[in-house]
Protein backbone atom coordinates (compact mmCIF):
# COMPACT_ATOMS: atom_id res chain seq x y z
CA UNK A 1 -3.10 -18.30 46.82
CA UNK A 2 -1.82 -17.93 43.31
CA UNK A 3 -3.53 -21.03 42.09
CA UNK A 4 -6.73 -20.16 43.18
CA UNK A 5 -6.19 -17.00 41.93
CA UNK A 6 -5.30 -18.41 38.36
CA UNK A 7 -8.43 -21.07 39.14
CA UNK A 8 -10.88 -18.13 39.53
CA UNK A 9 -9.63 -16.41 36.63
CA UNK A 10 -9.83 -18.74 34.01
CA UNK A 11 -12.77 -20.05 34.78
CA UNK A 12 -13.73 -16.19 34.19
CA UNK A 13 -12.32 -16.20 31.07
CA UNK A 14 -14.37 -19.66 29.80
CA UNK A 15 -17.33 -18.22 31.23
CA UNK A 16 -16.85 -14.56 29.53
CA UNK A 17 -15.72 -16.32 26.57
CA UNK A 18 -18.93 -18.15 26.17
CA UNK A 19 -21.24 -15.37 26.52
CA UNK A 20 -19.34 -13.48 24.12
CA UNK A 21 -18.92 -16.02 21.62
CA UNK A 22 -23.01 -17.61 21.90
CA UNK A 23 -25.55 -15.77 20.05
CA UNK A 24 -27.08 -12.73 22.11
CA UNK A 25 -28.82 -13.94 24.43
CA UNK A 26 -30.40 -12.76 27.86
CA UNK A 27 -27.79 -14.85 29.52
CA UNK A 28 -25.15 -11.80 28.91
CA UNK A 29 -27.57 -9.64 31.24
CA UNK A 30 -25.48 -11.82 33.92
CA UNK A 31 -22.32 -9.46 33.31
CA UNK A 32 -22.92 -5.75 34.63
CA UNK A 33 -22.59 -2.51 32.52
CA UNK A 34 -20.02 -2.88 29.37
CA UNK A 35 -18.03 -4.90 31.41
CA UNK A 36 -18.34 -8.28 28.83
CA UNK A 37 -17.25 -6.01 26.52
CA UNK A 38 -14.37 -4.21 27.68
CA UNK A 39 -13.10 -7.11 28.49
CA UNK A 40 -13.62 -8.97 25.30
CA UNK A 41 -12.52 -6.28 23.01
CA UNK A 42 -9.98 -6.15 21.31
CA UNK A 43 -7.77 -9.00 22.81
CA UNK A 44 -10.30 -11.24 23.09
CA UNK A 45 -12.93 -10.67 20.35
CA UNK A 46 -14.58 -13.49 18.17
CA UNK A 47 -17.84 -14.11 16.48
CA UNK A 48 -19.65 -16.23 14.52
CA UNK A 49 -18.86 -15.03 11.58
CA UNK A 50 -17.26 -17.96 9.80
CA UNK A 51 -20.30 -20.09 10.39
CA UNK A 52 -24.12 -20.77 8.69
CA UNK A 53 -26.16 -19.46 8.06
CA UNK A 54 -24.34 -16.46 7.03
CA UNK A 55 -20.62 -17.40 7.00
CA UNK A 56 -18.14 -14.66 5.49
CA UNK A 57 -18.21 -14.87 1.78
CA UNK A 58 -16.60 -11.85 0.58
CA UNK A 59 -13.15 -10.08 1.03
CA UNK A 60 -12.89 -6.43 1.37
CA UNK A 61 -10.13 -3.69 0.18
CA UNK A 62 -9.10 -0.30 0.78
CA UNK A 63 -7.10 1.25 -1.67
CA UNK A 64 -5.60 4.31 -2.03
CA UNK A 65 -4.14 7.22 -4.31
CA UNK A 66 -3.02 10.54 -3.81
CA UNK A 67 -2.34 14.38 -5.64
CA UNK A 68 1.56 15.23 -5.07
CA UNK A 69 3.06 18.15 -5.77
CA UNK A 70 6.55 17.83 -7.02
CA UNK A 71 9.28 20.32 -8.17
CA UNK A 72 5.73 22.98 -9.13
CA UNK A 73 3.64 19.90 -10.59
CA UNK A 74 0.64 18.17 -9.42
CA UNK A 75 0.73 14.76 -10.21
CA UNK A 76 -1.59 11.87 -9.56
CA UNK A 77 0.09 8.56 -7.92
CA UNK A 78 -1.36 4.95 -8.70
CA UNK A 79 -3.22 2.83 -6.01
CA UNK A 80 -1.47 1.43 -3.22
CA UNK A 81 -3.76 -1.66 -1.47
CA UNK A 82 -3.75 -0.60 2.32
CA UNK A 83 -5.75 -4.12 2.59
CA UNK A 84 -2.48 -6.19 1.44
CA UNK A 85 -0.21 -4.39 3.17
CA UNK A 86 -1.44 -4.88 6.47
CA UNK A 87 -2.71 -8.63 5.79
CA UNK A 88 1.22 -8.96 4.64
CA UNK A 89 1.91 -8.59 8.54
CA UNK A 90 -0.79 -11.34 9.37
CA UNK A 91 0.50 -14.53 7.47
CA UNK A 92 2.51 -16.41 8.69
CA UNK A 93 3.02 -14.89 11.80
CA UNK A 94 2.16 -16.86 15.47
CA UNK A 95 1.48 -13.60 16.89
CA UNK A 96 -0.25 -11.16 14.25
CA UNK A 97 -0.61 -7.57 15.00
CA UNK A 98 -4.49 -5.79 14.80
CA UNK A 99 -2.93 -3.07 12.84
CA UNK A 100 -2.68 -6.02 10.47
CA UNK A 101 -6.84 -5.72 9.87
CA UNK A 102 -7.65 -2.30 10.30
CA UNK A 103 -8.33 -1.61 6.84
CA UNK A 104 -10.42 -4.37 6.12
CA UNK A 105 -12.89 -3.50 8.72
CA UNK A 106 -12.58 0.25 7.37
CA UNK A 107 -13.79 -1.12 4.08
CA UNK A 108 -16.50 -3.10 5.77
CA UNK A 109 -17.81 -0.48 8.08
CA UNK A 110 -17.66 2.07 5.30
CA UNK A 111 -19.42 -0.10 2.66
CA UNK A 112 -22.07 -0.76 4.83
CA UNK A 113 -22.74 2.93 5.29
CA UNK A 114 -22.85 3.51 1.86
CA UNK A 115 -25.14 1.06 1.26
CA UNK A 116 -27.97 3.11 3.32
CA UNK A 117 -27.81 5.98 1.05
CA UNK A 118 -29.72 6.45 -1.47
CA UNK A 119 -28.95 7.04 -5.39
CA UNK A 120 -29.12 10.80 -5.02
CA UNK A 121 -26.52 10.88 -1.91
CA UNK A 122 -24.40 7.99 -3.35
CA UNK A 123 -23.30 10.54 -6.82
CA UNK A 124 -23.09 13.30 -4.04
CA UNK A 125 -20.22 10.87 -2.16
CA UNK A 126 -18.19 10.43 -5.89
CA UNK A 127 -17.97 14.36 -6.03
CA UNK A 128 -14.77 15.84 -5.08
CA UNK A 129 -14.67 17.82 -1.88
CA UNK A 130 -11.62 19.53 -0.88
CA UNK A 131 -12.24 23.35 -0.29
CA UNK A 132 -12.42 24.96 3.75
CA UNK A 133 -14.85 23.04 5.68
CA UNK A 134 -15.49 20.25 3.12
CA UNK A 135 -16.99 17.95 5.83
CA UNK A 136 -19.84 20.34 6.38
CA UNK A 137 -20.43 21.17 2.93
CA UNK A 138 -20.91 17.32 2.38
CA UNK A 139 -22.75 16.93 4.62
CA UNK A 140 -25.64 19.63 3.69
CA UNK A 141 -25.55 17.98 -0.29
CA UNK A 142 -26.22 14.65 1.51
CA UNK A 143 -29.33 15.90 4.02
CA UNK A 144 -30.45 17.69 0.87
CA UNK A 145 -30.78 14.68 -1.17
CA UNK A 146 -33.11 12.60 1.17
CA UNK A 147 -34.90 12.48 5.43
CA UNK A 148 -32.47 10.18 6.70
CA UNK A 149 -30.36 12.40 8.62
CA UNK A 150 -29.14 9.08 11.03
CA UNK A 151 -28.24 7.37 8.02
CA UNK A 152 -26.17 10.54 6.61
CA UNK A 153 -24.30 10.76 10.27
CA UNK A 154 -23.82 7.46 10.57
CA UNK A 155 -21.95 7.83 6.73
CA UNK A 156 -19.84 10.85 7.45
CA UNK A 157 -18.48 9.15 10.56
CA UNK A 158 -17.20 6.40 8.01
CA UNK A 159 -16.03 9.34 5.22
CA UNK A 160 -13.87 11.17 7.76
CA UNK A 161 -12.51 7.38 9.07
CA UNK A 162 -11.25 6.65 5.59
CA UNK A 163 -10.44 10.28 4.96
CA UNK A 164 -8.10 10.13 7.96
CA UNK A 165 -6.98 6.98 7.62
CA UNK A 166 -6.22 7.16 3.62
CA UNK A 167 -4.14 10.71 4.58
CA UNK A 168 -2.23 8.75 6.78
CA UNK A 169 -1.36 5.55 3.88
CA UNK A 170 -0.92 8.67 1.67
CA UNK A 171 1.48 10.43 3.70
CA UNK A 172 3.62 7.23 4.89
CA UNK A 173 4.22 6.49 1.46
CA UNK A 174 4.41 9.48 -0.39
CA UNK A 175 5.54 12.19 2.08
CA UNK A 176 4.21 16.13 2.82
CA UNK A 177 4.01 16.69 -0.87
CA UNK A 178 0.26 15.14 -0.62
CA UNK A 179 -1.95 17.41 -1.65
CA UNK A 180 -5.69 15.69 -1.90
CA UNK A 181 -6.37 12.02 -1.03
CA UNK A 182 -8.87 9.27 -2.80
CA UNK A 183 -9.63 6.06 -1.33
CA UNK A 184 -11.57 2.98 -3.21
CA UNK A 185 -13.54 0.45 -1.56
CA UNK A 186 -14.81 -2.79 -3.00
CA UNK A 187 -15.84 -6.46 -1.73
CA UNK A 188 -15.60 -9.32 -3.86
CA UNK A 189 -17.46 -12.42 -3.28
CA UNK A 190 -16.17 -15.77 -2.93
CA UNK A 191 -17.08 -18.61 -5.38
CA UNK A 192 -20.67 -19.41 -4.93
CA UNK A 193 -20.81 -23.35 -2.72
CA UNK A 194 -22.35 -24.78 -5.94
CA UNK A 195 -19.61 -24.19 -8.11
CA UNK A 196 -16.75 -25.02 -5.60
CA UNK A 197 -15.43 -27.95 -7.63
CA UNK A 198 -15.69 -26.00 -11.07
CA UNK A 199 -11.63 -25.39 -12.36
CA UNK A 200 -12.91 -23.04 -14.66
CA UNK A 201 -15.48 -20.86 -12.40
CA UNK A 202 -14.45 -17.56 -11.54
CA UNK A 203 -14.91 -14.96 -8.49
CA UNK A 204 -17.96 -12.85 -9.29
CA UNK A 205 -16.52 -9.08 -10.43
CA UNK A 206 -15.68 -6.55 -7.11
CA UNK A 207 -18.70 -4.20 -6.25
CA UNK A 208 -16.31 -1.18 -5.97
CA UNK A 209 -16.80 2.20 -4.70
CA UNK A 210 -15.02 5.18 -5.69
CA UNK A 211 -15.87 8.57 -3.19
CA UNK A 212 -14.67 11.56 -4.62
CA UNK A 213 -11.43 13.70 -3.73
CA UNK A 214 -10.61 14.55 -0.70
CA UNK A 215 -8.69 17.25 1.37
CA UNK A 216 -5.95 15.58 3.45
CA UNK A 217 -7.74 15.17 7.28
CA UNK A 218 -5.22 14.61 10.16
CA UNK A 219 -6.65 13.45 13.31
CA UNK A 220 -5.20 15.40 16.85
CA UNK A 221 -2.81 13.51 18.75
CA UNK A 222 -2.04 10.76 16.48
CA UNK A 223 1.86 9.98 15.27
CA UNK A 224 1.66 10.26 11.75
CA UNK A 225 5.90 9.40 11.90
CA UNK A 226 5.03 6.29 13.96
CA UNK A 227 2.54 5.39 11.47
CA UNK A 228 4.33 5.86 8.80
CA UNK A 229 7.44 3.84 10.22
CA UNK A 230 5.11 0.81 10.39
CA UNK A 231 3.36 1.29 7.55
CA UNK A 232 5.92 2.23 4.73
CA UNK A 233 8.41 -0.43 6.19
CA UNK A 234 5.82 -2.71 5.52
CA UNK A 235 4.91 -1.85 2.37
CA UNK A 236 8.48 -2.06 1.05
CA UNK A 237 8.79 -4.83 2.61
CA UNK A 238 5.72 -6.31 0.36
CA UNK A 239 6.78 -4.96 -2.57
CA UNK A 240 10.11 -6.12 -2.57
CA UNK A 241 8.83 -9.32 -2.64
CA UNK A 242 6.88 -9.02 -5.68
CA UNK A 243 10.15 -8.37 -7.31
């Protein structure tokens, strides 16, 4: 019974496996509902990604800074790379973590957001927003700069991810004397194919961007201590090795 058991489910697993991991297709119409996907995600989730005709050719980074208050003075910190602190529990390890790539898909996610907007809403994102009710305030200076009100909800879902998320970096490293948050995203592309046998070619510059400040946003229910166990251990961890 437990053979056929372990027969029946890994021949499951191929099969899911394949519809996931081929192109959309109407074949994935033979799994019910969401069911493909909660399955798939997040143990199990691949792509295709890494191959033509549009292979990954750019890394992404979240950085982030933060306003401290210490003995009466506000003080501004330096950046801290969320990106290569969490890859820093990837390498090398048989059995890496997903905390390891949150960031990175943060940075994605949010740069593609900001992408939609136009000029007008993009200088509206670098202004500083930290007073009561800051989401909704940037939120009106972003509807009044253009029609696209799906494209402005589908970007303040990605400012109050990296809002949240950069609070959290901020806080794990630098304690409750945070006082505002900043978080920088950029994507730097790989050496263009043509020039992969060039010693002296060098990565094209980062396309950066730099939101304004923001006030601290903690998300309910979530262990900021647990977080910041991981997170700060980590980064010590990385740092100390740079010594």
């Amino acid at each position: 019974m437990i053979s056929f058991v372990a027969v029946i489910f890994t021949a499951w697993h191929v099969f899911a496996s394949f519809l996931w991991i081929f192109p959309p297709s109407p074949l994935r119409q033979l799994v019910p509902g969401n069911a493909l996907t909660s399955y798939m995600l997040p143990m199990f989730g691949q792509s295709w990604s890494v191959f033509a005709p549009e292979p990954i050719n750019g890394d992404y980074h979240f950085n982030v800074r933060a306003l401290v208050q210490e003995d009466g003075d506000e003080e501004v910190t330096g950046w801290v790379s969320a990106t290569d602190v969490e890859l820093s529990m990837v390498q090398y390890n048989l059995f890496p973590p997903r905390a390891g790539i949150q960031a990175e898909e943060l940075a994605s996610t949010f740069k593609g957001s900001w992408g939609e907007l136009n000029e007008e809403q993009r200088e509206v994102v670098a202004l500083d927003f930290f007073e009561a009710d800051w989401e909704a305030h940037l939120k009106d200076e972003l509807e009044s700069q253009g029609d696209e009100n799906d494209l402005v909800d589908d970007y303040l879902v990605q400012d109050h991810r990296a809002t949240a998320y950069a609070t959290q970096v901020a806080k794990a490293i630098w304690g409750d004397d945070v006082v505002r948050v900043q978080y920088r995203v950029s994507r730097q592309n790989v050496l263009p194919f043509i020039d992969r046998n060039d010693s002296e070619a060098q990565r094209p510059e980062p396309q950066t961007v730099l939101p304004g400040w923001r006030e601290p946003l903690v998300e309910e229910g979530q262990s900021e201590q647990d977080f910041a166990d991981v997170f700060r251990a980590q980064y010590e961890k990385l740092q100390g090795s740079k010594q």
